[in-house]
Structure formats: C-alpha cells, structure tokens
N, C-alpha and C. Protein backbone atom coordinates (compact mmCIF):
# COMPACT_ATOMS: atom_id res chain seq x y z
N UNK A 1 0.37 10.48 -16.81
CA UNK A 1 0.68 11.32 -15.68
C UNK A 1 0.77 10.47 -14.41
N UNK A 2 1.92 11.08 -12.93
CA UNK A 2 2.16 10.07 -12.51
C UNK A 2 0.69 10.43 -11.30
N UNK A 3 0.27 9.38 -10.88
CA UNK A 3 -0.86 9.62 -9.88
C UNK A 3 -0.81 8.97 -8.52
N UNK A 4 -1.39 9.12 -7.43
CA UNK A 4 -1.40 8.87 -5.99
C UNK A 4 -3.10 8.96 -5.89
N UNK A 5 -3.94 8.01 -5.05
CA UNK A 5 -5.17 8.06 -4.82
C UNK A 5 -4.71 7.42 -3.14
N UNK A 6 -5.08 8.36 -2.51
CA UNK A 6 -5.62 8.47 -0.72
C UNK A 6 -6.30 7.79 -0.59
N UNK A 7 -6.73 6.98 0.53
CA UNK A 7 -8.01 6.29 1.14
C UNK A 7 -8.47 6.92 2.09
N UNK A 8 -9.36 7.58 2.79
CA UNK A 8 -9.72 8.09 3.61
C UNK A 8 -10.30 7.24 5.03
N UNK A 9 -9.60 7.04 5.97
CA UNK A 9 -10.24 6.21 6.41
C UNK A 9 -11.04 6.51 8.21
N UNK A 10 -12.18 6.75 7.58
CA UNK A 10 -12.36 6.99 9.36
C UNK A 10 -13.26 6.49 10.17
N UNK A 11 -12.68 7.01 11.73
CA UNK A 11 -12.73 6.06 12.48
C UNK A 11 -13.97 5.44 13.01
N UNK A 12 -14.46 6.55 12.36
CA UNK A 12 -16.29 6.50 12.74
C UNK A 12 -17.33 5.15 12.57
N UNK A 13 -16.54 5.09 11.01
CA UNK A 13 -16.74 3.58 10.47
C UNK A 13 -16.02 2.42 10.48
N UNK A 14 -14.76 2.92 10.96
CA UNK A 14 -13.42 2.21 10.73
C UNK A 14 -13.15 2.08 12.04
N UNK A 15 -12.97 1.59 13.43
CA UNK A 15 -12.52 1.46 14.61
C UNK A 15 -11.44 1.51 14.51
N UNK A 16 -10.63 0.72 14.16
CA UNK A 16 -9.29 0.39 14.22
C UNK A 16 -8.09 0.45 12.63
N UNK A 17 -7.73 1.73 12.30
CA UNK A 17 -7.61 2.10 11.04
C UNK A 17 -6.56 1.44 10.86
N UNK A 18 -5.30 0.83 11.20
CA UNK A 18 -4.07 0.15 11.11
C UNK A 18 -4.85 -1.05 10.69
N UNK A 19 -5.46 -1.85 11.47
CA UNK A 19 -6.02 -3.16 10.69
C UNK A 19 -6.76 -2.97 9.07
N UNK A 20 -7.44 -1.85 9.37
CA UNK A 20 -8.02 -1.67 8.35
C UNK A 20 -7.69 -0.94 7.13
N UNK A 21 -6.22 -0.70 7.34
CA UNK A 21 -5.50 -0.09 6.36
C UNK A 21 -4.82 -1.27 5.82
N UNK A 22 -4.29 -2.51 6.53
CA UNK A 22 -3.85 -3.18 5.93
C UNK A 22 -4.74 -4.60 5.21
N UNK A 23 -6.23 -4.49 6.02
CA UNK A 23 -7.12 -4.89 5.09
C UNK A 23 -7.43 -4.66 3.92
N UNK A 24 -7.15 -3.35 3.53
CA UNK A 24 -7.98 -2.43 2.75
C UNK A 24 -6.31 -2.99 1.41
N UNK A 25 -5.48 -2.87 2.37
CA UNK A 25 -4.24 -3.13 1.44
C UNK A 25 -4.13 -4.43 0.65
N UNK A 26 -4.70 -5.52 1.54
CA UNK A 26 -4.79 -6.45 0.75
C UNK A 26 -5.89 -6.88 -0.33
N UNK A 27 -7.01 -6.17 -0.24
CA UNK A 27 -7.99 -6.03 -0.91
C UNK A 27 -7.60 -5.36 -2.56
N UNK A 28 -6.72 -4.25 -2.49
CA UNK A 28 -6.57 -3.48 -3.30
C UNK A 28 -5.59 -4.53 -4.40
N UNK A 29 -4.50 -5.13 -3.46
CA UNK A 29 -3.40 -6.29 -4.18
C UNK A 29 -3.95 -7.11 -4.78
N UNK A 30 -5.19 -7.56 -4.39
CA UNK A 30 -5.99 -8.38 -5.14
C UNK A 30 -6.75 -7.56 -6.76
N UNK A 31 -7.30 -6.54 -6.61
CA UNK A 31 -7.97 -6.17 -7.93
C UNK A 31 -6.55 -5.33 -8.26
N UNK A 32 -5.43 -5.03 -8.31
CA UNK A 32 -4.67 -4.47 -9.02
C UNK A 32 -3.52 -5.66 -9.41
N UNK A 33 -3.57 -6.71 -8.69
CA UNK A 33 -3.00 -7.83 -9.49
C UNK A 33 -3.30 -8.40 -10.52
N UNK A 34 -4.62 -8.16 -10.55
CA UNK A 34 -5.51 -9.25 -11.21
C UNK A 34 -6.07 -8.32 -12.47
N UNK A 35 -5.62 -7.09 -12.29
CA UNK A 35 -5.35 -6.48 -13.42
C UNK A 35 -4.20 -6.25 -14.29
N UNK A 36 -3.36 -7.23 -13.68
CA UNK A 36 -1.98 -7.12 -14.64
C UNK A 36 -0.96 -6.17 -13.70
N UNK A 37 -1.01 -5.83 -12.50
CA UNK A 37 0.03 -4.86 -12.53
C UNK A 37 1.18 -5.47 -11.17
N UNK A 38 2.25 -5.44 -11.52
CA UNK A 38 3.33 -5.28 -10.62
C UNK A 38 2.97 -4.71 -9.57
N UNK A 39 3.34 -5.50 -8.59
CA UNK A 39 3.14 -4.22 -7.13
C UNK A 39 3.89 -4.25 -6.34
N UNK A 40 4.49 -3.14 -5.54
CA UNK A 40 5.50 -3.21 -4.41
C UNK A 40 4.51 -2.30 -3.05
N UNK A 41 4.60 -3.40 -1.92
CA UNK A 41 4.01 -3.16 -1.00
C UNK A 41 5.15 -2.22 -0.10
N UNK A 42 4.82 -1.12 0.27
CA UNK A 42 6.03 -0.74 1.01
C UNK A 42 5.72 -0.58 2.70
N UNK A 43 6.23 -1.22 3.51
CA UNK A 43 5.52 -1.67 4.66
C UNK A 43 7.00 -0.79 5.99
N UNK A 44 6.12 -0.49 6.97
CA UNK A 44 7.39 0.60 7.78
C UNK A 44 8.04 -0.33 8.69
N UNK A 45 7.97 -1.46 8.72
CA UNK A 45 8.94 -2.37 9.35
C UNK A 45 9.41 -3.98 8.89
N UNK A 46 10.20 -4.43 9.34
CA UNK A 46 10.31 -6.05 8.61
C UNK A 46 8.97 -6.77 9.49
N UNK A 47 8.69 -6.41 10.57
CA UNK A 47 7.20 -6.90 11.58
C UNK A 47 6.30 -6.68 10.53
N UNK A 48 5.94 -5.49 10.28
CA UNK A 48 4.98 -5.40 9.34
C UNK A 48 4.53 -6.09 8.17
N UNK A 49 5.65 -5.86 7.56
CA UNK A 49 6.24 -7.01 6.14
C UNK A 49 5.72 -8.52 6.41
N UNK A 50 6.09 -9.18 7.52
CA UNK A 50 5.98 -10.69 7.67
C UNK A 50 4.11 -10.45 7.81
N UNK A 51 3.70 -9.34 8.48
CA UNK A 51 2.52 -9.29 8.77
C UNK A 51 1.25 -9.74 7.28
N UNK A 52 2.04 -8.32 6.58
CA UNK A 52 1.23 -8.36 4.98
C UNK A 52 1.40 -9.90 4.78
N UNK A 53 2.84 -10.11 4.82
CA UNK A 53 3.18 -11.74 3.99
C UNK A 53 2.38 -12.76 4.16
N UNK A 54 1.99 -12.50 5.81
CA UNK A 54 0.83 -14.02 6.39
C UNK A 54 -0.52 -13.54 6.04
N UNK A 55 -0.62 -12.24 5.73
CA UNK A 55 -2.12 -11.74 5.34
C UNK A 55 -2.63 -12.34 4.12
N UNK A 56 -1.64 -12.41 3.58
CA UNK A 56 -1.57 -12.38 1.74
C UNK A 56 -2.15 -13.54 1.51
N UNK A 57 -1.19 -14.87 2.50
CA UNK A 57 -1.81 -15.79 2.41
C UNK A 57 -3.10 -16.51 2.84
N UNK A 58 -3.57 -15.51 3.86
CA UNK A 58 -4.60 -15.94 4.61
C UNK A 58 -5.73 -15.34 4.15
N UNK A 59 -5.69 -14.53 3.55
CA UNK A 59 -6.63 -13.39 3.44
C UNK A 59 -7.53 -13.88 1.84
N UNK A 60 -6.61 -14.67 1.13
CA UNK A 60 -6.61 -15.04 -0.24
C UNK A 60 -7.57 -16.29 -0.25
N UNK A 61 -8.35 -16.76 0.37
CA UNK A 61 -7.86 -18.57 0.40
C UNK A 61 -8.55 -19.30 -1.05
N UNK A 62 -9.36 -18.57 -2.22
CA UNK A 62 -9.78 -18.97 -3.14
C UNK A 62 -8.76 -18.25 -4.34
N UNK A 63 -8.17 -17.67 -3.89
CA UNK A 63 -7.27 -17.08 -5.36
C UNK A 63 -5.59 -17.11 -4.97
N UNK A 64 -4.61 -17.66 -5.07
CA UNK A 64 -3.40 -17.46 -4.87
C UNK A 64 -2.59 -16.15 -5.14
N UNK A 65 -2.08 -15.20 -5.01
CA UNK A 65 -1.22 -14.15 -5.14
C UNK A 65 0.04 -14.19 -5.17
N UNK A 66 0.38 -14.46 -6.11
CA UNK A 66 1.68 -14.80 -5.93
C UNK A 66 2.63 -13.49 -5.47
N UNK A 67 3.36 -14.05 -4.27
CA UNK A 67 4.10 -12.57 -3.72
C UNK A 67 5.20 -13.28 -2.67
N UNK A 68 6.02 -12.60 -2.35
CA UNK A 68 7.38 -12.65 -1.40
C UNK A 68 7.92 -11.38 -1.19
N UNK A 69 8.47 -11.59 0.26
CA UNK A 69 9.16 -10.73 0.82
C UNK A 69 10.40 -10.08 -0.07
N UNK A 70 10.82 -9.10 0.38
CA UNK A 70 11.83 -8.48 -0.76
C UNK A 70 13.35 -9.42 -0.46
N UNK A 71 13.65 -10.15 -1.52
CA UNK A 71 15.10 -10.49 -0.90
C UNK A 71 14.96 -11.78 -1.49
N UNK A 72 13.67 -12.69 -1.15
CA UNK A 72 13.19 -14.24 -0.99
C UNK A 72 12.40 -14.16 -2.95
N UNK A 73 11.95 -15.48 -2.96
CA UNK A 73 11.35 -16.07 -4.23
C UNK A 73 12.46 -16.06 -5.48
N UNK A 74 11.66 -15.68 -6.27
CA UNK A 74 12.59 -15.41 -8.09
C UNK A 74 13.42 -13.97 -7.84
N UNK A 75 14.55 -14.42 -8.79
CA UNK A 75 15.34 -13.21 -9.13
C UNK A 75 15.10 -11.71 -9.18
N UNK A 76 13.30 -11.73 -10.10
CA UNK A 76 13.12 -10.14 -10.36
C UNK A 76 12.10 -10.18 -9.64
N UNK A 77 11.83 -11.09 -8.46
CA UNK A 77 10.89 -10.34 -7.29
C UNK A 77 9.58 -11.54 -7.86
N UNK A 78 8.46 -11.22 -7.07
CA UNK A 78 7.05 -11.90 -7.52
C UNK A 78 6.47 -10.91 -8.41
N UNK A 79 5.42 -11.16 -8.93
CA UNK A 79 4.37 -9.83 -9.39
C UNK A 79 3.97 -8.79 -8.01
N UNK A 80 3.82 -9.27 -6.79
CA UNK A 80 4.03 -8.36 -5.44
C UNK A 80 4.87 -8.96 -4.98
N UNK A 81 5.55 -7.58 -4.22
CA UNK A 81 7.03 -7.67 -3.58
C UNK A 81 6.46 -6.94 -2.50
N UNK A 82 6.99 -7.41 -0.75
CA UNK A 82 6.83 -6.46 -0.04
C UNK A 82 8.30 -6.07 1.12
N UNK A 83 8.11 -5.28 0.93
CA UNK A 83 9.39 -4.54 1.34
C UNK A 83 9.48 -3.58 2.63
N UNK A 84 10.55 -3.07 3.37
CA UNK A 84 10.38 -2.11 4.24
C UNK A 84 11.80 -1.45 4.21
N UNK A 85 11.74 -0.35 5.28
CA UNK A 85 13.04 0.56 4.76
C UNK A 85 14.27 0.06 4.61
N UNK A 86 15.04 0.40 4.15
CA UNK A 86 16.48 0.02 3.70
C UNK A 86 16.60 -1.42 3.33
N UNK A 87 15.42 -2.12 2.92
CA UNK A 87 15.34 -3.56 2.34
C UNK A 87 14.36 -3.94 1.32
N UNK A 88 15.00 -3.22 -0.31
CA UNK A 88 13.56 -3.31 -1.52
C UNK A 88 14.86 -3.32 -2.17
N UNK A 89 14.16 -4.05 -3.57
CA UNK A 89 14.81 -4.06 -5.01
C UNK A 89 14.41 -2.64 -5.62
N UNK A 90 15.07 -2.39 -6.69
CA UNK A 90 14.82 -1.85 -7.90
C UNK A 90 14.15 -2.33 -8.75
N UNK A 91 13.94 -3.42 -8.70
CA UNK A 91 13.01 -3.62 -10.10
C UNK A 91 11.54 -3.14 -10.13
N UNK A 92 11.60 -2.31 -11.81
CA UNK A 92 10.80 -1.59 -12.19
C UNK A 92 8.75 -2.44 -11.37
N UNK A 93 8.06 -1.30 -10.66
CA UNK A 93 6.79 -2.21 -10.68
C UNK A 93 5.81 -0.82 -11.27
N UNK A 94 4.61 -1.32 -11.41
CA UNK A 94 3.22 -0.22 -11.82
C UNK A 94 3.00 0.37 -11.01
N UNK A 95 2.81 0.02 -9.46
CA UNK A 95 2.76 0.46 -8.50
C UNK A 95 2.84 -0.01 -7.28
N UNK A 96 2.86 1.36 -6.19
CA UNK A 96 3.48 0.86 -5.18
C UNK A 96 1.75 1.54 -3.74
N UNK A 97 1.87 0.20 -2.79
CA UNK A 97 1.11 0.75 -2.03
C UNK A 97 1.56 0.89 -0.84
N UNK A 98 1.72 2.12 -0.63
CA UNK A 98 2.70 2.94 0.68
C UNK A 98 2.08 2.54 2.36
N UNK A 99 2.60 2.55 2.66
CA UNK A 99 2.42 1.92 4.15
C UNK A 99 3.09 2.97 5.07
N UNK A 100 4.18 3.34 4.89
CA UNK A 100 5.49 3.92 5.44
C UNK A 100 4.40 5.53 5.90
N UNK A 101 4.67 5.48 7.20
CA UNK A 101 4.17 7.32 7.79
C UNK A 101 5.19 8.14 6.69
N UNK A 102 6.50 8.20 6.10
CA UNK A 102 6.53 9.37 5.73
C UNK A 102 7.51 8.69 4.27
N UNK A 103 7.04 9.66 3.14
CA UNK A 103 7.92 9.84 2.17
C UNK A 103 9.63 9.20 1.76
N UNK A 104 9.55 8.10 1.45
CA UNK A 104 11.00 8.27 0.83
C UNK A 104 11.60 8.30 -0.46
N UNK A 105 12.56 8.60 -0.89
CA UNK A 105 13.35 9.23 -2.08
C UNK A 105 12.62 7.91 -3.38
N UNK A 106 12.45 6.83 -2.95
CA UNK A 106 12.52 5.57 -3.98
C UNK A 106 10.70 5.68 -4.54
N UNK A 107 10.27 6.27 -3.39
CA UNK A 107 8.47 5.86 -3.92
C UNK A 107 8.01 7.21 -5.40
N UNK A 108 9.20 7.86 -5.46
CA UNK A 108 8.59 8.83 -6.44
C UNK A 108 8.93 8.56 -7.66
N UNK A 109 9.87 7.59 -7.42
CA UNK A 109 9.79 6.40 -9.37
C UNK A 109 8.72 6.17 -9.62
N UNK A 110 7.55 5.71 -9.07
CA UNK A 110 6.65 5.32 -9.10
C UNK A 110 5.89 6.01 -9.73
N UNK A 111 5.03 5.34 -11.01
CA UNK A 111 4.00 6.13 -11.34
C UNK A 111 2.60 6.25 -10.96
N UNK A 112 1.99 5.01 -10.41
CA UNK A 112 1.01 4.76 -9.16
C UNK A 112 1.36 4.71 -7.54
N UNK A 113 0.56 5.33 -7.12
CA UNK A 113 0.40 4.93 -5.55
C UNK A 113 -0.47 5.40 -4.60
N UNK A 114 -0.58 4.12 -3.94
CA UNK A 114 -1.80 4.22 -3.06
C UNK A 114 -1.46 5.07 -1.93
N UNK A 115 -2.09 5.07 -1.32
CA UNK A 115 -1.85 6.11 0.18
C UNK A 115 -3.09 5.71 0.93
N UNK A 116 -3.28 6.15 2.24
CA UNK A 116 -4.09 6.20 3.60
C UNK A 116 -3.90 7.64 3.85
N UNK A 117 -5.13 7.95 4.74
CA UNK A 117 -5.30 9.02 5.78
C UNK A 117 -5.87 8.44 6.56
N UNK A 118 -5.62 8.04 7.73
CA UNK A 118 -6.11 7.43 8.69
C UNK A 118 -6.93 8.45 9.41
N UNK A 119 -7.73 8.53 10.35
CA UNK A 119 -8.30 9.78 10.77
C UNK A 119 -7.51 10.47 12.52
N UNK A 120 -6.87 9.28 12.53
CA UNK A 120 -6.10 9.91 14.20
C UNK A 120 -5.16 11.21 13.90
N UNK A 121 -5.32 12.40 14.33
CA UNK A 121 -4.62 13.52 14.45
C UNK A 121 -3.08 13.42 13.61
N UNK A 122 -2.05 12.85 14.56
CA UNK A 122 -0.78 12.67 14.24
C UNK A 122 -0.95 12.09 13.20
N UNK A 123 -1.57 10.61 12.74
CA UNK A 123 -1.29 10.10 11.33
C UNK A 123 -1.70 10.95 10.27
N UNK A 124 -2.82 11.07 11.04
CA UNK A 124 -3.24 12.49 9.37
C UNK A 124 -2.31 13.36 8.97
N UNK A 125 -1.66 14.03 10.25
CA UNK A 125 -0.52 15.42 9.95
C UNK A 125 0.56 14.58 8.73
N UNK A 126 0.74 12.92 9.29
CA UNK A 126 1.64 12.73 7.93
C UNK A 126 1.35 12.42 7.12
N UNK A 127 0.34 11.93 6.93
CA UNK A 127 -0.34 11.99 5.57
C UNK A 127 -0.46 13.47 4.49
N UNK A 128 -0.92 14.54 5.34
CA UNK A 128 -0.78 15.63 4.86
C UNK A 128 0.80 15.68 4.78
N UNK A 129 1.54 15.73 4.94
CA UNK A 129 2.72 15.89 4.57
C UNK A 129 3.46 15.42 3.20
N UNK A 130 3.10 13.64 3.24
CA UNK A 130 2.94 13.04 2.14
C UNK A 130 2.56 13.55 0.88
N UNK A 131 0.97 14.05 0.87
CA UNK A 131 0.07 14.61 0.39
C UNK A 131 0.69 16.12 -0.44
N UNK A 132 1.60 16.88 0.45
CA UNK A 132 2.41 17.74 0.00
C UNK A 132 3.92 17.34 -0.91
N UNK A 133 4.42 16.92 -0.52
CA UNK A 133 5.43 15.78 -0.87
C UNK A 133 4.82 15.61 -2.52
N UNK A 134 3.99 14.25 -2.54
CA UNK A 134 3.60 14.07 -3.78
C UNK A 134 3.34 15.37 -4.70
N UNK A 135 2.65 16.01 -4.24
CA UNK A 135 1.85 17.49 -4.65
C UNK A 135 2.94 18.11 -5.32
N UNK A 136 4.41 18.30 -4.79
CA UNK A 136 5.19 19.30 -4.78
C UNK A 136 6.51 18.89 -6.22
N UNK A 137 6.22 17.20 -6.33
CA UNK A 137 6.69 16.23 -7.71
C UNK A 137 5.89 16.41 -8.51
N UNK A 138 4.62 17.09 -8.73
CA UNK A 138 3.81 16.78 -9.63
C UNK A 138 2.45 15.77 -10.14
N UNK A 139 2.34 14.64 -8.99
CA UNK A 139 1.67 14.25 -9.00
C UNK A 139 0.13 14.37 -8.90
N UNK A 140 -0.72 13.57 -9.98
CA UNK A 140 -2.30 13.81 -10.17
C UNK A 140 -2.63 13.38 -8.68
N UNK A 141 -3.48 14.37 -7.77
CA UNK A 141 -3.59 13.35 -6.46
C UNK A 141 -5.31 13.17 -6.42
N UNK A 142 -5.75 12.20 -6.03
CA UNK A 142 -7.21 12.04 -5.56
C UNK A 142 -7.27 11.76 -4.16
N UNK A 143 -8.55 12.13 -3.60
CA UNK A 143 -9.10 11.22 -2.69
C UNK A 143 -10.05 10.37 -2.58
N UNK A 144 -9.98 9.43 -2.05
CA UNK A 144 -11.24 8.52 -2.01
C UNK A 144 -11.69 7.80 -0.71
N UNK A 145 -13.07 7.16 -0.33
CA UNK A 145 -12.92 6.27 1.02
C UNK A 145 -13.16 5.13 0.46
N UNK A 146 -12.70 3.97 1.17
CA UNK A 146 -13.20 2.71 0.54
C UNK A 146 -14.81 2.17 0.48
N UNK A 147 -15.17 1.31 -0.62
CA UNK A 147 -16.14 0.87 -0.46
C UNK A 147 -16.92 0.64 0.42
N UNK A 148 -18.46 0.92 0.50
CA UNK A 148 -19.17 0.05 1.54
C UNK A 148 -19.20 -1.34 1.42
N UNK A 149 -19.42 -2.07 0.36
CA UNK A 149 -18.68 -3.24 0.35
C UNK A 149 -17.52 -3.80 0.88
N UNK A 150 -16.38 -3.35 0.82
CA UNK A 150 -14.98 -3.06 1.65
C UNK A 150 -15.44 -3.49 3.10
N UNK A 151 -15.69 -2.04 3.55
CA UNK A 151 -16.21 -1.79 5.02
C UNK A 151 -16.95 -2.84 5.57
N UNK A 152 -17.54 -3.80 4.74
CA UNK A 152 -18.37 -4.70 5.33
C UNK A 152 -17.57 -5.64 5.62
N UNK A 153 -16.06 -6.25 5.46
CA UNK A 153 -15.80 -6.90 5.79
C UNK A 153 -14.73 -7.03 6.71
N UNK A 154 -14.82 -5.58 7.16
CA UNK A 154 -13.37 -5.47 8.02
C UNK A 154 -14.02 -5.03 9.42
C-alpha cells in the first residue's frame, strides 16, 4: 500500500522549522539510503536544491551519500536525486521526500513519502491540503514528530 508519514514539527522545540525541516531531511536520506532505497528529494526551488546538495555533503562527513542534482552525475540519476519544479527525471525511485508547499501530479507515482507540517499557520494550511491530496489517492497516511535524538542536534 502506497504510504506518506508527516513530521510534525514544532516550533516550541523547533525555532526555526525550514532549517529544521531540511535537517531533519537529511537525516532521514541517510537511514533510508542506507537501507537500500532510491530517493528523490523534491526541493521548491533550484536555491533550495543547491542548498540540500551542499548539505548532503557537509552534513555527511563520516559516510558519503552518493547523490546529484537532477540533470548532473550518471545516466539513471544517483541512488538520491534532488530535484525542483519543472526539473526531475522519471526514473523509477522508493521514495520521495517532499519539500515543495503544494502537491504535484509526479509525487503520486510514488509509493513512499515523506512530508512536514511545520507549525506556522500558512505552512500548516498546506500541509493540510497535501494531507488531503494524498488522502483523496488513497494513501496509508501517518503522523509522526522527529526524534529527541534528532532534536538534539538541530
């Protein structure tokens, strides 16, 4: 069944949920790589994209990840690919961890995906939207917040 798991993230504990969404993002690339799975990062701008890209590398410095921007590296992409609108491959991945405020037509191939709820008003409304979106394809949805472990390092 296809599934979506939310992060809940708030601000209470979380100051600054954009950093810490894309902390939380690279954290996740790490134990879902390293479990074997394809991943497509889907990021809401090419700024963003270069952002993850220097994260990836910086963020890593005892384990390598192998990953590239959508377009750059090998033919069928890295094991992570990160991408932003109107600039991603097709090639098939396990999953995808959404970045993008709202829904597009390509993320519902997908049979995994991550999501955020950030706790600021407006981001939440699109998240709930999302949240409906997925809901309305069929998708198993959860919620979850990240680790206190997590939290400790962001």
């Amino acid at each position: 069944m296809k599934k979506v798991t939310f992060y809940r993230l708030n601000k209470k504990t979380i100051p600054n949920w954009l950093i810490a969404m894309e902390q939380l993002a690279y954290h996740l690339v790490v134990i879902n790589w390293r479990a074997g799975k394809r991943i497509l990062i889907a990021c809401e701008s090419n700024d963003q994209a270069k952002k993850i890209d220097h994260g990836l590398w910086a963020k890593t410095p005892t384990a390598f990840i192998p990953h590239n921007l959508v377009g750059e590296g090998p033919k069928d992409g890295a094991p992570v690919e990160i991408c932003w609108p109107h600039q991603y491959n097709y090639t098939p991945r396990d999953l995808i961890i959404n970045l993008l405020p709202k829904c597009t037509d390509f993320i519902f191939s997908f049979n995994e995906i991550i999501d955020f709820i950030p706790d600021e008003e407006f981001f939440k409304q699109l998240a709930r939207n999302r949240y409906k979106a997925y809901r309305n394809v069929g998708f198993q949805l959860t919620i979850t917040k990240p680790t206190i472990a997590y939290l400790s390092k962001v």
